[in-house]
Every structure is written in structure tokens, then in C-alpha cells.
PDB file of N, CA and C in Angstrom:
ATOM      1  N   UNK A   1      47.823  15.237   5.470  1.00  0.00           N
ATOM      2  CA  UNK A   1      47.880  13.875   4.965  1.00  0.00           C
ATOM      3  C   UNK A   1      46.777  13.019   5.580  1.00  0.00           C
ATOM      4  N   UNK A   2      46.531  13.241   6.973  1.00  0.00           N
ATOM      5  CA  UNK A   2      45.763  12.630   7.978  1.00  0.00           C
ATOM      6  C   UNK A   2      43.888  12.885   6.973  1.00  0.00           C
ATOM      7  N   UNK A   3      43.948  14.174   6.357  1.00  0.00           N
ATOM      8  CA  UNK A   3      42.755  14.775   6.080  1.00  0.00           C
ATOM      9  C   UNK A   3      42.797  13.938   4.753  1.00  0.00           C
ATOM     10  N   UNK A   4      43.224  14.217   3.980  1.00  0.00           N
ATOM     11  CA  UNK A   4      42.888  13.681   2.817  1.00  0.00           C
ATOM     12  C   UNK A   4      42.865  11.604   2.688  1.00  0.00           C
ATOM     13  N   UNK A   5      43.253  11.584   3.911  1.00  0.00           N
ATOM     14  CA  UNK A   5      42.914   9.703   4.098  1.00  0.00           C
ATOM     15  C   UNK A   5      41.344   9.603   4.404  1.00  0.00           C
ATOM     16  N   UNK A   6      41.269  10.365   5.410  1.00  0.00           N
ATOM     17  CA  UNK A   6      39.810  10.170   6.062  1.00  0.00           C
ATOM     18  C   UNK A   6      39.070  10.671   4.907  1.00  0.00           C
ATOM     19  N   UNK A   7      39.234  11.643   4.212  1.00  0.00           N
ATOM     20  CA  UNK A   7      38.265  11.887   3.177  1.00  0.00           C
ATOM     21  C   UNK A   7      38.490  11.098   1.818  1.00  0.00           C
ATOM     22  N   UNK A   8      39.397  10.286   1.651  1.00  0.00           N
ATOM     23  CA  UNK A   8      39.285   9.242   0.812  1.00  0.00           C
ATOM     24  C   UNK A   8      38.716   8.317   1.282  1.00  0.00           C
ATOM     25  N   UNK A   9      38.909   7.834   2.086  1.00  0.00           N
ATOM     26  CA  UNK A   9      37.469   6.270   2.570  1.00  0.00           C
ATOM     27  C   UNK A   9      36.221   6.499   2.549  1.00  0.00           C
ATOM     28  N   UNK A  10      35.946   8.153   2.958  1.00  0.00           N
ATOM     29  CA  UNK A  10      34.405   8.676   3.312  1.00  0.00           C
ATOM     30  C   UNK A  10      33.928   8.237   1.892  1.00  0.00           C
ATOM     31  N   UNK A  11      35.336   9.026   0.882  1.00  0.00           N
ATOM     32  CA  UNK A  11      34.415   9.147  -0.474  1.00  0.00           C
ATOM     33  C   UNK A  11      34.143   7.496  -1.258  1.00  0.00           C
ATOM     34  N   UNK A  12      35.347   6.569  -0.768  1.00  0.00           N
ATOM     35  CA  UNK A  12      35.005   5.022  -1.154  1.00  0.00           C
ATOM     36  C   UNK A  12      33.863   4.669  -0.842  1.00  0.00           C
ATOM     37  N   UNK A  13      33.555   4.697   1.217  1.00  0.00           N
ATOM     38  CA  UNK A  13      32.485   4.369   1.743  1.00  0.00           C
ATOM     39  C   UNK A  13      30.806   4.330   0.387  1.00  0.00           C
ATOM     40  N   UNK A  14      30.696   6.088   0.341  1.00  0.00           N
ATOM     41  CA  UNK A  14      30.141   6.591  -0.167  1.00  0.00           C
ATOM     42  C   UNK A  14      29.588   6.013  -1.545  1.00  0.00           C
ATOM     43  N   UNK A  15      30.721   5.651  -2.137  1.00  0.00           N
ATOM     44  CA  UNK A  15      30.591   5.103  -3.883  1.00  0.00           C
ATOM     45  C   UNK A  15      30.215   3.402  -3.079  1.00  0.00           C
ATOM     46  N   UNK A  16      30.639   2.828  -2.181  1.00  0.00           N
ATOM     47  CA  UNK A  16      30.296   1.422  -2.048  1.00  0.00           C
ATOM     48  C   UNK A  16      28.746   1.404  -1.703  1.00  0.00           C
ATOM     49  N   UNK A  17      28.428   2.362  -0.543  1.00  0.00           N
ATOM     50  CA  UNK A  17      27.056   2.528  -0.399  1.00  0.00           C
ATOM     51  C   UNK A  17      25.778   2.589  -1.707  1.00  0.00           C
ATOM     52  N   UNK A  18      26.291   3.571  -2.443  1.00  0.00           N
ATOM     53  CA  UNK A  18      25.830   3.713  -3.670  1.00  0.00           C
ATOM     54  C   UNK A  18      25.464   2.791  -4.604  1.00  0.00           C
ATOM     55  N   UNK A  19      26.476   1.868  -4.396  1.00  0.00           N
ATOM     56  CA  UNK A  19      26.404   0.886  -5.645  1.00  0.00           C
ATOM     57  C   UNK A  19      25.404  -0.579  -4.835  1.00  0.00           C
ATOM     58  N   UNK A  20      25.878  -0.342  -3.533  1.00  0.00           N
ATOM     59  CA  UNK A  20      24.783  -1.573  -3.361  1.00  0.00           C
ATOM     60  C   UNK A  20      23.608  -1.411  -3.002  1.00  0.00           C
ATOM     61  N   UNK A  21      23.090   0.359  -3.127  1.00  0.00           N
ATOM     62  CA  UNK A  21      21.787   0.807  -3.405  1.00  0.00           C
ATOM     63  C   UNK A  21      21.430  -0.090  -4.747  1.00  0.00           C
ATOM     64  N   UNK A  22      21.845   0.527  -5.416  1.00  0.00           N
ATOM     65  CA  UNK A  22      21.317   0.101  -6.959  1.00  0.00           C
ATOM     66  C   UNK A  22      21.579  -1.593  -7.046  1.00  0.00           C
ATOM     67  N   UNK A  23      21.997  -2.343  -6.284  1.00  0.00           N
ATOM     68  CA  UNK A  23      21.900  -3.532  -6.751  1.00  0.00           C
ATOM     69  C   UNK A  23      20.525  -3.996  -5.706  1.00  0.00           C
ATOM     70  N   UNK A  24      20.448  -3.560  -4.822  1.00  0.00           N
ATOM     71  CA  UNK A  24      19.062  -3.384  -3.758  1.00  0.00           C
ATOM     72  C   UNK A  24      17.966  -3.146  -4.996  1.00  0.00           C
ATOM     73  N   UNK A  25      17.878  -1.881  -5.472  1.00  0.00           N
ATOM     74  CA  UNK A  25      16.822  -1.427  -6.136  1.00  0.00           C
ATOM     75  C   UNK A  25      16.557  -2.238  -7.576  1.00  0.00           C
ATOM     76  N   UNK A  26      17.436  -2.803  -7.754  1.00  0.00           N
ATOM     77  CA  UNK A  26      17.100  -3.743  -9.136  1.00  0.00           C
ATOM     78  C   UNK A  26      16.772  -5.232  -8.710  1.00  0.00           C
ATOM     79  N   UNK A  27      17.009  -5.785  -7.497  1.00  0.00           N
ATOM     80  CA  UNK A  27      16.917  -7.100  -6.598  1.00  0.00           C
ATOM     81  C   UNK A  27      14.978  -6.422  -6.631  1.00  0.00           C
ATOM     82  N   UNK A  28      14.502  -5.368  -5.784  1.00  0.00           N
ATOM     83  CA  UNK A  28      13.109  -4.785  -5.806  1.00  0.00           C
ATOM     84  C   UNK A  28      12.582  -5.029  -6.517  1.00  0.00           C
ATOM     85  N   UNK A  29      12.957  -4.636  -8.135  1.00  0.00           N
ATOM     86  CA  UNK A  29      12.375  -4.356  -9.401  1.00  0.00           C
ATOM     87  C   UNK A  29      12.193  -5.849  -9.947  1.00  0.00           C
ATOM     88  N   UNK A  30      13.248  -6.953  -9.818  1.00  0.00           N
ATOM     89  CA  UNK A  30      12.808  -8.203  -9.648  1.00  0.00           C
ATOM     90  C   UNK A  30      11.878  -9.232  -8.598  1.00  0.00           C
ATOM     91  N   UNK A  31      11.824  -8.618  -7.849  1.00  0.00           N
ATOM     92  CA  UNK A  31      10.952  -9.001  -6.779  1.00  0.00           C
ATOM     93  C   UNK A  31       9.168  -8.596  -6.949  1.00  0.00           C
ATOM     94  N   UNK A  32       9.070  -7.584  -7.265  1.00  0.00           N
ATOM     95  CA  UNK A  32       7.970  -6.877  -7.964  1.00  0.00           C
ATOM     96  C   UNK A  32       7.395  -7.765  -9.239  1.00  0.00           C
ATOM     97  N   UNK A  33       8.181  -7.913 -10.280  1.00  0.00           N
ATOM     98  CA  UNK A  33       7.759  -8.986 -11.307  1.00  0.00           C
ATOM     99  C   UNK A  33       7.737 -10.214 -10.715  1.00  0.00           C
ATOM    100  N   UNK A  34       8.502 -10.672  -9.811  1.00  0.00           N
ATOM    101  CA  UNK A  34       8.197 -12.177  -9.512  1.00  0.00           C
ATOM    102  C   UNK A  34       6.754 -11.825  -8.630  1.00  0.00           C
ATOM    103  N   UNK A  35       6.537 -11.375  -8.164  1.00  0.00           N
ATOM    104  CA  UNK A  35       5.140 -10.938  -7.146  1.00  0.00           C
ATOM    105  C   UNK A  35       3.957 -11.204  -8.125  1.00  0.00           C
ATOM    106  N   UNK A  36       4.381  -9.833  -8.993  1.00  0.00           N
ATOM    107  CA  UNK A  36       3.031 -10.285 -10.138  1.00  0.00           C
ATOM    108  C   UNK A  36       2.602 -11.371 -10.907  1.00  0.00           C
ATOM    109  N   UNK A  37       4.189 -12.099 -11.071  1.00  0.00           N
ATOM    110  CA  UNK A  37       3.763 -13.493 -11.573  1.00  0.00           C
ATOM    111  C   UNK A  37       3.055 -14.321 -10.706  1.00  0.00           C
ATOM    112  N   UNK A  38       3.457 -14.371  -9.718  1.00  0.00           N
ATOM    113  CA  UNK A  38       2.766 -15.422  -8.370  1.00  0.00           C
ATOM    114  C   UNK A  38       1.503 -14.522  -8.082  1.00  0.00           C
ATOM    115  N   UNK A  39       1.301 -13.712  -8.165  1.00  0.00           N
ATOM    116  CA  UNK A  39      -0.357 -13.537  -7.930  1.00  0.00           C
ATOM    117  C   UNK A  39      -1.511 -13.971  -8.872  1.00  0.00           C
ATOM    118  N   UNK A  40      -0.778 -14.018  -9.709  1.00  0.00           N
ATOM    119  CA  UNK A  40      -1.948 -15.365 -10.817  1.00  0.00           C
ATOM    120  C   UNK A  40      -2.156 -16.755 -11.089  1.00  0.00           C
ATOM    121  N   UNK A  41      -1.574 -16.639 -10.214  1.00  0.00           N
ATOM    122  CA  UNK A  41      -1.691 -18.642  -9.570  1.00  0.00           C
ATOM    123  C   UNK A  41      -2.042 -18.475  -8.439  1.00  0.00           C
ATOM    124  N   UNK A  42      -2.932 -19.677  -8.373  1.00  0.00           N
ATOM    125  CA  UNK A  42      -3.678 -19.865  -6.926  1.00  0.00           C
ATOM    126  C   UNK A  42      -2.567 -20.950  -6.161  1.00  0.00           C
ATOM    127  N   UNK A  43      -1.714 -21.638  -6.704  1.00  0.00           N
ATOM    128  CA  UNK A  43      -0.482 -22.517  -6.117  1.00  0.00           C
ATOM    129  C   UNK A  43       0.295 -22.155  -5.753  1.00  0.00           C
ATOM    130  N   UNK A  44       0.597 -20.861  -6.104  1.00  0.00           N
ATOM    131  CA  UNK A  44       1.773 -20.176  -5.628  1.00  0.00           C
ATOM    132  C   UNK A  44       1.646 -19.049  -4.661  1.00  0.00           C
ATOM    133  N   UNK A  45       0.865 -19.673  -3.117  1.00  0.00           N
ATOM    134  CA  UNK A  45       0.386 -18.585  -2.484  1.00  0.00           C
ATOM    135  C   UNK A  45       1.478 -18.495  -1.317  1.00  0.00           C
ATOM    136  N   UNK A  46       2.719 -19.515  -0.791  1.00  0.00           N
ATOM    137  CA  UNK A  46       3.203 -19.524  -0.347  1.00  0.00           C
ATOM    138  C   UNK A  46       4.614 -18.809  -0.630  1.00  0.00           C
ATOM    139  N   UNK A  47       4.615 -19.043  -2.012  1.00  0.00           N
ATOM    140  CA  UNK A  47       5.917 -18.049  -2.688  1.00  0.00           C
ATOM    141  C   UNK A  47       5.827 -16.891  -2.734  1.00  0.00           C
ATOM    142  N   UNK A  48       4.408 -16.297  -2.861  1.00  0.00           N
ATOM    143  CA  UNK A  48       4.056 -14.670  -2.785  1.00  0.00           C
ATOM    144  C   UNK A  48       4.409 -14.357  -1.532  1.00  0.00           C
ATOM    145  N   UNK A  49       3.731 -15.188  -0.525  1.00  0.00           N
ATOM    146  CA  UNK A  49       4.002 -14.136   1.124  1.00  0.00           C
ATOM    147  C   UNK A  49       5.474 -14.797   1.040  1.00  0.00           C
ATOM    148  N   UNK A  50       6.358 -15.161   0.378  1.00  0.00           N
ATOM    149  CA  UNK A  50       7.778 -15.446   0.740  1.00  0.00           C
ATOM    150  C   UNK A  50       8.939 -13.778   0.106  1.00  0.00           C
ATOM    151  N   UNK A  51       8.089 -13.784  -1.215  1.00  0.00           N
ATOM    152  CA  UNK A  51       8.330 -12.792  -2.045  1.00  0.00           C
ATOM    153  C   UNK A  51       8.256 -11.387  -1.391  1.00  0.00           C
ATOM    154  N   UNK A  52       6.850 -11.048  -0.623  1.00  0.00           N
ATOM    155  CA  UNK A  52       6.320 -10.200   0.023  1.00  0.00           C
ATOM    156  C   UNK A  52       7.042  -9.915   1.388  1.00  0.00           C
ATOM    157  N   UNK A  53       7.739 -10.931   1.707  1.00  0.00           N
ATOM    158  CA  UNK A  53       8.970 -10.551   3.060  1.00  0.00           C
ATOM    159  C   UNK A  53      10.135 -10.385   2.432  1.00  0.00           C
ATOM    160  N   UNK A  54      10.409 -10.986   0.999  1.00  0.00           N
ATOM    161  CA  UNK A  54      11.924 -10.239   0.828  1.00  0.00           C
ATOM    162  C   UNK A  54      11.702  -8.760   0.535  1.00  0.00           C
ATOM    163  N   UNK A  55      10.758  -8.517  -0.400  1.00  0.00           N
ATOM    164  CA  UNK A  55      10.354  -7.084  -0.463  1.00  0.00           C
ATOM    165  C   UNK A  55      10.700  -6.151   0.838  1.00  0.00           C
ATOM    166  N   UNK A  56      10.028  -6.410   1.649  1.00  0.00           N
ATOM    167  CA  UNK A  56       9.811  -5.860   2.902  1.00  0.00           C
ATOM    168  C   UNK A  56      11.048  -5.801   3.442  1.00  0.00           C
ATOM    169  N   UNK A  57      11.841  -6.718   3.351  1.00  0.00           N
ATOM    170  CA  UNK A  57      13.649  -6.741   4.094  1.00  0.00           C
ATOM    171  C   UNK A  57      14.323  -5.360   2.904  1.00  0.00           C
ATOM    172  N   UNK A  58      14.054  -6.156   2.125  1.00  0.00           N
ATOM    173  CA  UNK A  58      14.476  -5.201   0.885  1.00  0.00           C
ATOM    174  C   UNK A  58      14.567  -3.655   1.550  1.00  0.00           C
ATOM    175  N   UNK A  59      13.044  -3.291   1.368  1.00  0.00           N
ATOM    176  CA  UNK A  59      12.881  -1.875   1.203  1.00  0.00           C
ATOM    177  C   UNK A  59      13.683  -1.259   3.013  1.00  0.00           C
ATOM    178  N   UNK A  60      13.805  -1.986   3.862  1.00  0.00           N
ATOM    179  CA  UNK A  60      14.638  -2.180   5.201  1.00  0.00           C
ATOM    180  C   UNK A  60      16.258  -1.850   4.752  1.00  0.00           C
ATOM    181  N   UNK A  61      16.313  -2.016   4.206  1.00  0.00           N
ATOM    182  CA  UNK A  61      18.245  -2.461   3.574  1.00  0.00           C
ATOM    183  C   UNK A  61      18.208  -1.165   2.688  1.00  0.00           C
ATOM    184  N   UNK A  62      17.521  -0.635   2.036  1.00  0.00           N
ATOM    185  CA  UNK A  62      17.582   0.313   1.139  1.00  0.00           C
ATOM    186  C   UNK A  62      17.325   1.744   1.980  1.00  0.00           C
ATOM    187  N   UNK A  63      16.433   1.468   2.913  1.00  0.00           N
ATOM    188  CA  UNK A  63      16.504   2.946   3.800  1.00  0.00           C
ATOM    189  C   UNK A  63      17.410   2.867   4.890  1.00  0.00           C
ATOM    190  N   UNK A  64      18.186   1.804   5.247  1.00  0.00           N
ATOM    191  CA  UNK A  64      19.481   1.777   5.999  1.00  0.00           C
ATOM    192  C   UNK A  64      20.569   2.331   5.087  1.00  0.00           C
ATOM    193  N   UNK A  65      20.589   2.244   3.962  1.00  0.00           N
ATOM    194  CA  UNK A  65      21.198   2.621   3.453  1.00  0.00           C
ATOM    195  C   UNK A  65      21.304   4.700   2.907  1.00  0.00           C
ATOM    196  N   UNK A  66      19.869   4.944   3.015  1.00  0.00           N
ATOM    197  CA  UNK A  66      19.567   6.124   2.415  1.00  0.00           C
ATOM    198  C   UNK A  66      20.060   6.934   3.813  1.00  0.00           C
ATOM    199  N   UNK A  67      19.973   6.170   4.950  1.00  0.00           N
ATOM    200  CA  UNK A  67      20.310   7.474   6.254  1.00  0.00           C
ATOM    201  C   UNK A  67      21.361   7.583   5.799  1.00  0.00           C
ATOM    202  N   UNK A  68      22.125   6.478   5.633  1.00  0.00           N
ATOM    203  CA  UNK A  68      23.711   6.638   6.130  1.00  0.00           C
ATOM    204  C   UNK A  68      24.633   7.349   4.625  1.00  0.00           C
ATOM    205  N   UNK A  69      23.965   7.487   3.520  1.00  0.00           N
ATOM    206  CA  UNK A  69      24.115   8.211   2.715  1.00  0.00           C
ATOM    207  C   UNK A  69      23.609  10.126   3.023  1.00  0.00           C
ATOM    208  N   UNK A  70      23.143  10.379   3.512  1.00  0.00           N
ATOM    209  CA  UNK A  70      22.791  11.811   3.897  1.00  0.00           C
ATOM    210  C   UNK A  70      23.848  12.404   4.916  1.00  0.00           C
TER     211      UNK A  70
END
């Protein structure tokens, strides 16, 4: 009984990890288009390097995530 608890949370854990991969990787995929938009304005040079650190946290949060999935 003890076994099949612990291996039910692992497998919740697991599916929760998962899913807030993919909301990570689509947050990226928006971050990426907002990037390209702000690199064609010369006004918007402060929003790019703002853009360019969420990226960077981003891709941080997504390989915290990939250890602890393996």
C-alpha cells in the first residue's frame, strides 16, 4: 500500500513537472517573437535587454526542470 502511494505522487510529481515544462516552453516561444519585434525599433532597446533576461531565467527554469525529470 506504502508502494503504490509513493509511486502515485512520483507519477503526479512527474505529469506536474511536465506540464509546467510546456507552459515554460511556450512563455520562450513568446518571448522569442516579442524579441524580434523589439529589435526593430531603435526605442525599444530597454525592453529587449528586459526580454533577453526573461529568456535567460526562462531557459534556467526549463533545465531545472529537465534534471529533475530524468
Amino acid at each position: 500500500m506504502e508502494n503504490e502511494v509513493k509511486q502515485e505522487k512520483k507519477s503526479l510529481k512527474q505529469k506536474l513537472l511536465a506540464f509546467q515544462k510546456m507552459g515554460l516552453v511556450s512563455y520562450g516561444a513568446y518571448l522569442t517573437e516579442q524579441d524580434e519585434l523589439a529589435s526593430r525599433s531603435d526605442s525599444k532597446k530597454a525592453y529587449r535587454k528586459y526580454i533577453q533576461r526573461q529568456m535567460e531565467k526562462n531557459n534556467q527554469k526549463i533545465a531545472k526542470i529537465d534534471s529533475k525529470l530524468k
